[in-house]
Protein backbone atom coordinates (compact mmCIF):
# COMPACT_ATOMS: atom_id res chain seq x y z
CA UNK A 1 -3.28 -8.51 -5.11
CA UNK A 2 -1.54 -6.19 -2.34
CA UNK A 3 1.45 -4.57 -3.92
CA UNK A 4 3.34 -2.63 -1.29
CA UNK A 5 4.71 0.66 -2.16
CA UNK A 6 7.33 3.71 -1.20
CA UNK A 7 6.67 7.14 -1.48
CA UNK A 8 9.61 9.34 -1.32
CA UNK A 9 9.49 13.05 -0.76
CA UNK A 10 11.83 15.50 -1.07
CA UNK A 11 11.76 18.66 0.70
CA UNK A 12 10.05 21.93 -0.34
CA UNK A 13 11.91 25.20 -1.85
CA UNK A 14 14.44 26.83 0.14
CA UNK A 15 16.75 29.87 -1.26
CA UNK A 16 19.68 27.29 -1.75
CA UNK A 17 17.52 25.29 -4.04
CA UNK A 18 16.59 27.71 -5.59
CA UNK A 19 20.00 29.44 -6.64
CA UNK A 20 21.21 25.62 -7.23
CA UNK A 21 23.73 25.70 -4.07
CA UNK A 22 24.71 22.16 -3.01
CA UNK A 23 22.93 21.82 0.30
CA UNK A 24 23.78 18.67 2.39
CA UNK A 25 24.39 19.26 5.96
CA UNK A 26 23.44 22.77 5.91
CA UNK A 27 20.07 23.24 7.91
CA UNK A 28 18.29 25.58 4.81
CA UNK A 29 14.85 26.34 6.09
CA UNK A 30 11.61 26.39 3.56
CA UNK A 31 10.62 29.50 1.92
CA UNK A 32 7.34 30.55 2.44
CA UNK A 33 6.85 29.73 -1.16
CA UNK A 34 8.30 26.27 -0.08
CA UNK A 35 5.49 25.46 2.57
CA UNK A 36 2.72 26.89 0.90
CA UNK A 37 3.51 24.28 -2.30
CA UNK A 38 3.95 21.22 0.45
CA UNK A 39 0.36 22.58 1.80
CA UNK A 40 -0.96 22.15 -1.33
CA UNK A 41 1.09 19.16 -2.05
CA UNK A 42 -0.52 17.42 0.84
CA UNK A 43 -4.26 18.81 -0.22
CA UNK A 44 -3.83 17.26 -3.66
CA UNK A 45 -1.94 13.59 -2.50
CA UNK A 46 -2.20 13.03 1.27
CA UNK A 47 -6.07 11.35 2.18
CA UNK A 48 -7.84 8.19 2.69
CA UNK A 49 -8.83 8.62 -1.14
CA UNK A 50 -5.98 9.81 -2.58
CA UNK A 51 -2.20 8.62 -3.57
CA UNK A 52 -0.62 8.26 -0.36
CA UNK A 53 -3.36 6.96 2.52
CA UNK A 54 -2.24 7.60 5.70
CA UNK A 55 -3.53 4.00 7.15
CA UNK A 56 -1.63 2.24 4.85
CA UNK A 57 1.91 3.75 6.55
CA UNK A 58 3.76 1.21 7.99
CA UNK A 59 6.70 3.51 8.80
CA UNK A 60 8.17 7.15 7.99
CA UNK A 61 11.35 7.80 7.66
CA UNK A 62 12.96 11.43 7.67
CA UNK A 63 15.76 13.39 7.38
CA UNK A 64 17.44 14.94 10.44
CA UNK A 65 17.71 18.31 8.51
CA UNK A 66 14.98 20.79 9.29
CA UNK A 67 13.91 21.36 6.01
CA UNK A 68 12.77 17.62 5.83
CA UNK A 69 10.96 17.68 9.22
CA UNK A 70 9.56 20.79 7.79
CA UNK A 71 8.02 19.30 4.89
CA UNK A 72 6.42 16.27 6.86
CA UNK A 73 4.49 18.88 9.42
CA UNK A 74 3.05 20.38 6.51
CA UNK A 75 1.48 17.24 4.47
CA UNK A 76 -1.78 16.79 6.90
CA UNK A 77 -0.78 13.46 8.01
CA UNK A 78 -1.99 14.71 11.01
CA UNK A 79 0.63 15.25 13.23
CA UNK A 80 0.29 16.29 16.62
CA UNK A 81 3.79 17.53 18.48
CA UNK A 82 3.52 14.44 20.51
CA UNK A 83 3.63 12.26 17.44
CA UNK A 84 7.17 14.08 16.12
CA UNK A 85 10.29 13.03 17.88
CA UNK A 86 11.38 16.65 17.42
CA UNK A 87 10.74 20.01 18.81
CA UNK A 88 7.91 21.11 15.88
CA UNK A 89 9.55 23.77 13.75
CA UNK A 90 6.15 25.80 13.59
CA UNK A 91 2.29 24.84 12.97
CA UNK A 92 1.31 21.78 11.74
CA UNK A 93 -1.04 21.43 8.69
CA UNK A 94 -4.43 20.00 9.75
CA UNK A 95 -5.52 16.64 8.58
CA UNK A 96 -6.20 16.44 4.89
CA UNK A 97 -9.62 14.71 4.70
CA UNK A 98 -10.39 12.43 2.12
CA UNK A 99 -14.22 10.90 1.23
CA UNK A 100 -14.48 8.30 3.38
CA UNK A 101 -13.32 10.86 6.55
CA UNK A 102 -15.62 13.15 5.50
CA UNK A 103 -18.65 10.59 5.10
CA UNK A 104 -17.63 9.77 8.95
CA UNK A 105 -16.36 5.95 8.06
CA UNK A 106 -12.96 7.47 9.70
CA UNK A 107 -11.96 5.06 13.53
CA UNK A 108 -11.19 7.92 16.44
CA UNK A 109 -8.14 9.07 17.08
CA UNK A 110 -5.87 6.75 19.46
CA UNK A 111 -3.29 7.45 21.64
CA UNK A 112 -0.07 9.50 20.96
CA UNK A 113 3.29 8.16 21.71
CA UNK A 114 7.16 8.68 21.25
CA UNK A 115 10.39 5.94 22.00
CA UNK A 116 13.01 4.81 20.65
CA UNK A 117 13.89 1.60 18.97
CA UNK A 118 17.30 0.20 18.60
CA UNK A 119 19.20 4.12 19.29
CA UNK A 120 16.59 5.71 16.70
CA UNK A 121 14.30 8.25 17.98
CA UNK A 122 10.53 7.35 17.13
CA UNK A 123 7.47 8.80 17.49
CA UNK A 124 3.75 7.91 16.04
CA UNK A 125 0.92 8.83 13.94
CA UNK A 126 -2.12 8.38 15.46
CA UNK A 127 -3.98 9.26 12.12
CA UNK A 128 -7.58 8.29 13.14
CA UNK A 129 -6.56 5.13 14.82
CA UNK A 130 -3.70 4.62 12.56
CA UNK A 131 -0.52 4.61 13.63
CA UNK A 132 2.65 4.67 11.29
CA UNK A 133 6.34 5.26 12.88
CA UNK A 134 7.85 8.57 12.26
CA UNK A 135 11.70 7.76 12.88
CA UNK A 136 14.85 10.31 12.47
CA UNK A 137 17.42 8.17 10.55
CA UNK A 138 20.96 9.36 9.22
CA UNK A 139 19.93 6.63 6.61
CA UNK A 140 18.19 9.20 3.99
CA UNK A 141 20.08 12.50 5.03
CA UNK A 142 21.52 14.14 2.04
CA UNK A 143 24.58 13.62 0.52
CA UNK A 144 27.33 14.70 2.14
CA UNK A 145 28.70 17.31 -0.32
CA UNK A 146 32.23 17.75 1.94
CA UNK A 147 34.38 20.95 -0.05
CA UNK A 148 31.59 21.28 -2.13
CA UNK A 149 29.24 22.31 0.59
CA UNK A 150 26.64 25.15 -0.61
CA UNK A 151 28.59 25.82 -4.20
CA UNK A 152 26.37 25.93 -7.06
CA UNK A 153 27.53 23.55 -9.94
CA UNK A 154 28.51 26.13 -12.12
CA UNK A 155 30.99 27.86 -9.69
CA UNK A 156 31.85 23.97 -8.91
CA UNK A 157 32.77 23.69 -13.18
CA UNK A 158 34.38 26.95 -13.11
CA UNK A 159 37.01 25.81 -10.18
CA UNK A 160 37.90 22.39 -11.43
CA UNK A 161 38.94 24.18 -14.93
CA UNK A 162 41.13 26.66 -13.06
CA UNK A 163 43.02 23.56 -11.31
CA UNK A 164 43.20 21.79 -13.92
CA UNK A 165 41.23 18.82 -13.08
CA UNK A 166 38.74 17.08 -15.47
CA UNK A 167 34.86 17.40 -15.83
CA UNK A 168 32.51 16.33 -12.65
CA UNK A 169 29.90 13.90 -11.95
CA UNK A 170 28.70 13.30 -8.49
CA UNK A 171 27.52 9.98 -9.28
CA UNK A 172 30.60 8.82 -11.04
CA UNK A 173 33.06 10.50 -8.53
CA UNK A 174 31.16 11.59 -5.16
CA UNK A 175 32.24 14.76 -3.52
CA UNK A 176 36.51 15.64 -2.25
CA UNK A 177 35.96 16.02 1.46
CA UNK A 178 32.76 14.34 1.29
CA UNK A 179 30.80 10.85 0.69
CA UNK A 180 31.06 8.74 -2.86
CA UNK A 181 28.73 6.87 -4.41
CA UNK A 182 30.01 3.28 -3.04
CA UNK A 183 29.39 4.86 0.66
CA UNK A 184 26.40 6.44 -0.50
CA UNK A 185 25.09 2.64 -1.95
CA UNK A 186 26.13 1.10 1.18
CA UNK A 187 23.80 2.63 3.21
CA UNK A 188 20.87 3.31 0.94
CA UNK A 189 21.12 -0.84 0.22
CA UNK A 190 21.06 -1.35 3.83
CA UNK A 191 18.04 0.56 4.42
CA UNK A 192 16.40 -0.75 1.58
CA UNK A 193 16.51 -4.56 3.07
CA UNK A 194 15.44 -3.27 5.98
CA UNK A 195 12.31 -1.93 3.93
CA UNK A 196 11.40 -4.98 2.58
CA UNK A 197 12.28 -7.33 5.50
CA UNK A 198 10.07 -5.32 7.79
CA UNK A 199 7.52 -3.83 5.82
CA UNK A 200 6.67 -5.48 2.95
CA UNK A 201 7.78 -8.96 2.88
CA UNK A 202 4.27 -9.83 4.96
CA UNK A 203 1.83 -8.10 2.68
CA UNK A 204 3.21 -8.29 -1.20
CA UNK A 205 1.02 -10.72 -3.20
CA UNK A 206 -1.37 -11.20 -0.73
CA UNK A 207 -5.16 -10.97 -1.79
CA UNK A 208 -6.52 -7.46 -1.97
CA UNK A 209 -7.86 -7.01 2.15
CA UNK A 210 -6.70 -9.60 3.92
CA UNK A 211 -3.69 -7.77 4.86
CA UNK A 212 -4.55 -6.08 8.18
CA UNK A 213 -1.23 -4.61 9.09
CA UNK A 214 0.08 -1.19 7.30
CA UNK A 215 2.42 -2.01 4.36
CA UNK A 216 3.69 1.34 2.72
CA UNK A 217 6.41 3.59 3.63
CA UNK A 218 6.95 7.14 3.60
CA UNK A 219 10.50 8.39 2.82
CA UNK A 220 11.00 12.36 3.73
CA UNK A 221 14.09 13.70 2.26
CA UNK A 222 16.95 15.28 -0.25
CA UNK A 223 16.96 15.55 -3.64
CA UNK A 224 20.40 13.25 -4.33
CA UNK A 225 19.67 10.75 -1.85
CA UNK A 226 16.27 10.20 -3.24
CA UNK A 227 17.41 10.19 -7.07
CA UNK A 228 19.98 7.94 -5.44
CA UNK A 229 17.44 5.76 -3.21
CA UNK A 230 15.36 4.96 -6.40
CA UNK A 231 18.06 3.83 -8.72
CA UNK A 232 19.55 1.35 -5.77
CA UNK A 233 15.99 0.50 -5.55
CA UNK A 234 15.53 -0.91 -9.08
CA UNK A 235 19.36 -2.74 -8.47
CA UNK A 236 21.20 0.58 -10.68
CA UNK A 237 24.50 0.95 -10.27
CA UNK A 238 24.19 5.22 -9.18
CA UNK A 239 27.98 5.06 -10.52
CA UNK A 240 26.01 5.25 -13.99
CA UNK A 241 24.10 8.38 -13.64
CA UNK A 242 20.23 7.53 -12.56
CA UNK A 243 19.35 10.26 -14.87
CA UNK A 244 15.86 11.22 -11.94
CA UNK A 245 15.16 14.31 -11.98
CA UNK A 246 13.37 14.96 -8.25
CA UNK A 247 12.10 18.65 -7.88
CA UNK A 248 11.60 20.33 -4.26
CA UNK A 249 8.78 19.09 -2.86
CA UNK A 250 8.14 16.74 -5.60
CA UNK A 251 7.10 13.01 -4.86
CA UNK A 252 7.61 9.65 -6.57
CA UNK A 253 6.36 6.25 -5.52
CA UNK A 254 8.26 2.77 -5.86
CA UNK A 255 6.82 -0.45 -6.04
CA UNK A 256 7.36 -3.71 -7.59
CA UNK A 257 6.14 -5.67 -11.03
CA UNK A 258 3.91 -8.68 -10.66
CA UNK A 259 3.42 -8.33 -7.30
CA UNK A 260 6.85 -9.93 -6.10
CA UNK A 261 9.40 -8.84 -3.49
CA UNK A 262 12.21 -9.86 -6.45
CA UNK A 263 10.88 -7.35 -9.12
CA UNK A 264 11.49 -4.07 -7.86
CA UNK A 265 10.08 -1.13 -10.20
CA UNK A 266 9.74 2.62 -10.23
CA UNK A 267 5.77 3.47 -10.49
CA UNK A 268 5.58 5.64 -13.20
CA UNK A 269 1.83 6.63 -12.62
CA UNK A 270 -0.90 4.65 -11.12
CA UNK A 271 -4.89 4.91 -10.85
CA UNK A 272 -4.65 5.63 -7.18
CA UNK A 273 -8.34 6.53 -6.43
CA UNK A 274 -9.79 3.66 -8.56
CA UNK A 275 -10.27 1.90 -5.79
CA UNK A 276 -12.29 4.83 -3.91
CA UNK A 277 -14.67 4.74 -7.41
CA UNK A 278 -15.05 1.54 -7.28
CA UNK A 279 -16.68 1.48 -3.73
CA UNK A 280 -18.64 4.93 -4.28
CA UNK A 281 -20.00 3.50 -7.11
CA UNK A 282 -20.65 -0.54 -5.67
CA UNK A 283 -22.39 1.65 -3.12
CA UNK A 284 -24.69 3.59 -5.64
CA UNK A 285 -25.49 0.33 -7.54
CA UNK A 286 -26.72 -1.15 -3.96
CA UNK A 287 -29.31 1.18 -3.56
């Protein structure tokens, strides 16, 4: 049975992440350290036999903040500039090529393009005929941290104590100057409707192949809104702490139990090439 999924990214290592400074609408670019981990982050996940298969993308959705578009250039989706609605912010990774590429079973490359739809700006991903949305949305942009802008939580800690004012917890009480969690719910519940309405409403419990249109999405983005984006996913009030931990360039895929739209459910690990074996090897027993 098809079971639709969403595979959310965040962004690689940049200095602010890695001296723990709050970084919301601050445009932090990757460290070199940053992109050469998303390279290899693409290598090892990013292929026609491998977790995320770029003809199964319905739709990608990223950050306006560089470091996001950053990270999605460097995954070998295969990206050409004309399939980023932005100005690329330096080379793009070539195509990661799973098996079946390789063994030349791959369709030949179609036609770029870039629009937009409904204000949005959209481009495509013409990955060897496939074509899956890439669209700049405020809709998974970081949190907005507001006074606590690019303060690590420590110094954060250290400041409420000298006012006087009580322990912190973004979840619990947002950021002064900045977004709280109900805003924060509001729009990450919005997009996910919009996920399910137009992406996998069509495809979830269908039989395995009948399905010709792409089902799975690809979110690009920040580590709060992501922790955030998976608890409102499984219906968690973020109010109560997740309790996701989401490292820089780190990925985790949601899905749903029993093959039903109303069963939302965090993928804890999955068999993702079984598939691929199983062909290779109804191929080898053919012979």
């Amino acid at each position: 049975m098809t079971t639709p999924r969403v595979f959310i990214i965040r962004h690689g290592e940049t200095e602010w992440s890695l001296n723990g400074r709050h970084t919301g609408i601050s445009d932090i670019p990757l460290t070199p350290n940053g992109e050469k981990r998303i390279r290899a982050t693409g290598r090892a996940l990013v292929g026609a036999d491998r977790l995320i298969v770029p003809k199964n993308l319905a739709h990608i959705y990223v950050s306006p903040r560089k470091r996001a578009q950053r990270t999605l250039e460097l995954l070998g989706l295969g990206c050409k500039e004309g399939d980023i609605p932005w100005d690329k912010h330096g080379d793009l990774a070539a195509v990661n090529r799973g098996e079946e590429i390789e063994a030349g079973t791959g369709a030949a490359p179609g036609k770029e393009m870039e629009k937009k739809v409904d204000g949005a700006v959209v481009g495509e991903v013409d990955e060897r005929g496939v074509r899956a949305k890439v669209e700049v949305t405020e809709a998974v942009r970081e949190w907005d941290y507001g006074d606590y802008e690019g303060v690590t939580s420590q110094e954060i800690r250290e400041q409420r104590q000298k006012d006087g004012e009580g322990e912190w917890d973004i979840w619990r009480d947002g950021c002064p100057g900045g977004e709280s969690p109900q805003q924060i719910t509001a729009r990450l519940d919005a997009l996910i409707d919009d996920i399910r309405t137009r992406f996998h409403a069509h495809a979830i419990g269908k039989p395995k192949g009948s399905v010709t249109e792409p089902y799975d999405v690809l979110i690009i983005a920040h580590g709060h809104v992501l922790r955030a984006f998976a608890a409102r996913w499984i219906r968690k009030d973020i109010a109560d702490n997740p309790s996701l931990i989401l490292e820089a360039g780190g990925v985790g895929t949601l899905s749903y139990e029993h093959h039903k739209l109303n069963e939302p459910a965090i993928l804890l690990g999955g068999a993702f090439m079984s598939d691929v074996v199983e062909a290779v090897e109804g191929e080898k027993a053919k012979r």
